[in-house]
C-alpha atoms as a PDB file:
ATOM      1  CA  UNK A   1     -17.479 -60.324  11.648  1.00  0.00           C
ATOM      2  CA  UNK A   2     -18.747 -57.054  13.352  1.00  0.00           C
ATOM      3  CA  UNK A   3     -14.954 -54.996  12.714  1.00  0.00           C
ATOM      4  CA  UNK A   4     -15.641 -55.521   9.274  1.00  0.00           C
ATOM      5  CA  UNK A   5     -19.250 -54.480   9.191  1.00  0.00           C
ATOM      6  CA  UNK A   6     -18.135 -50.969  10.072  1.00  0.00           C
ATOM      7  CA  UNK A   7     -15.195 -50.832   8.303  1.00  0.00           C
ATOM      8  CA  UNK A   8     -16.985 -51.760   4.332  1.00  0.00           C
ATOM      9  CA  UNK A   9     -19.339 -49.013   4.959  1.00  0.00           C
ATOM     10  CA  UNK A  10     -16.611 -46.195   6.297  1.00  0.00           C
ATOM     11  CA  UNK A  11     -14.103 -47.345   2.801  1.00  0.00           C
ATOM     12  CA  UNK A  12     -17.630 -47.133   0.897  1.00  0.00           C
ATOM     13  CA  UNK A  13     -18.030 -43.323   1.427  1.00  0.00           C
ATOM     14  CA  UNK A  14     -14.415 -42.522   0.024  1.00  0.00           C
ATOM     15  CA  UNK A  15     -13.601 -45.045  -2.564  1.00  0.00           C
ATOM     16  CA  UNK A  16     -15.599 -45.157  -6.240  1.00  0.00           C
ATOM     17  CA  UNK A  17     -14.990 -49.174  -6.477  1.00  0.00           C
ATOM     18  CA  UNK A  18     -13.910 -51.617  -4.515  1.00  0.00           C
ATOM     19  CA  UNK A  19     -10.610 -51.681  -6.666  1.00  0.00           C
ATOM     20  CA  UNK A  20      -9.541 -48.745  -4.877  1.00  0.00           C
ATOM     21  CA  UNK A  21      -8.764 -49.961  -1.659  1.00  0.00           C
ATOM     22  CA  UNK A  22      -5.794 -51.682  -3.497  1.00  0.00           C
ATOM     23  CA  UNK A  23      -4.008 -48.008  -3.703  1.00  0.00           C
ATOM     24  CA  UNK A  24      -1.256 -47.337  -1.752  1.00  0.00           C
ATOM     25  CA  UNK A  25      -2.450 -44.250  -1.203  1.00  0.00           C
ATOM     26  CA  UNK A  26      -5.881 -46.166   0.984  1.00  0.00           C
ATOM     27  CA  UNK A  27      -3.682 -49.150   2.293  1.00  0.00           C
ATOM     28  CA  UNK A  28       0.015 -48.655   2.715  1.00  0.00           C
ATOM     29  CA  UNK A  29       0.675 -51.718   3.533  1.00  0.00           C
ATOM     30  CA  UNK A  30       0.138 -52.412  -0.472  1.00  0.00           C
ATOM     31  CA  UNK A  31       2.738 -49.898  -1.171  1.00  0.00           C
ATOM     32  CA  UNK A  32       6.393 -51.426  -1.854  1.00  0.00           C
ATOM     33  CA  UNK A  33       8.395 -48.539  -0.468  1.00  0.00           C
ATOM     34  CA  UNK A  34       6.927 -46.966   2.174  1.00  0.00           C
ATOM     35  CA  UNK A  35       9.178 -44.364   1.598  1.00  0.00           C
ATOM     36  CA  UNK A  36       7.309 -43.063  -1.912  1.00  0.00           C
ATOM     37  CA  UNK A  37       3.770 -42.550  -0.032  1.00  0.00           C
ATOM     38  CA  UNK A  38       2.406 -38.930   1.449  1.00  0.00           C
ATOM     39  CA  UNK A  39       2.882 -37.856   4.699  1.00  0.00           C
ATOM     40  CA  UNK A  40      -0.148 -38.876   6.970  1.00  0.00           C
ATOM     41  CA  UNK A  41      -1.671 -37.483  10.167  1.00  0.00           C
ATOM     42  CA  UNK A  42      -3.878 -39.721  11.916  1.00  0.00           C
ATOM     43  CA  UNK A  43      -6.992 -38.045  14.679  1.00  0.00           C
ATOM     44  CA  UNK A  44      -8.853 -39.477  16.352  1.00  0.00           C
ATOM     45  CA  UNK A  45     -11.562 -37.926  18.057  1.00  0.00           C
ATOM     46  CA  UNK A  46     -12.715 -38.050  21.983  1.00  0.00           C
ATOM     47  CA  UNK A  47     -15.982 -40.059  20.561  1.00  0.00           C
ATOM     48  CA  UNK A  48     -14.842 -41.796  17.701  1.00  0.00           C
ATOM     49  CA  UNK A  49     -17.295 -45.028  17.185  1.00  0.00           C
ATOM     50  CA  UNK A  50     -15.242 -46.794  14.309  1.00  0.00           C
ATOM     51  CA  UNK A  51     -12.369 -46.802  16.827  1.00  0.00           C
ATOM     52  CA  UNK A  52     -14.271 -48.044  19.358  1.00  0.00           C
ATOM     53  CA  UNK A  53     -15.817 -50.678  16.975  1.00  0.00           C
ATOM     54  CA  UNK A  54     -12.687 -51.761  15.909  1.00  0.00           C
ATOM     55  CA  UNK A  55     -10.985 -52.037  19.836  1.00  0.00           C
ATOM     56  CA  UNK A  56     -14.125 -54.132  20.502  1.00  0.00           C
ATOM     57  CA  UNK A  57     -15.518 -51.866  22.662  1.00  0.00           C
ATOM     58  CA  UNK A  58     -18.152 -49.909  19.812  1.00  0.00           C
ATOM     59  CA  UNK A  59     -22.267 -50.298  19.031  1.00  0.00           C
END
């Protein structure tokens, strides 16, 4: 699947293991009160290939 081609390698650069991505704090949607996690601010930039990759429209 080509979404998650470029998504293993982008999680790769910040997480240590693969056990990591199981935080709350890397996938909310693991968290069981959303309520409990940081406050986030999402950017995206004007050329931003992993969003692009992940609309369908990317390399």
């Amino acid at each position: 699947m080509q979404k998650r081609g470029v998504v293993i390698p982008c999680f790769s650069a910040y997480l240590a293991t693969g056990e990591d991505g199981a935080s709350p704090c890397v996938s909310p949607l693991q968290a069981q009160r959303l309520d409990r996690l940081p406050p986030a601010s999402i950017l995206v930039c004007g050329y931003d290939p992993l969003r692009q990759a992940l609309r369908g429209n990317g390399p």
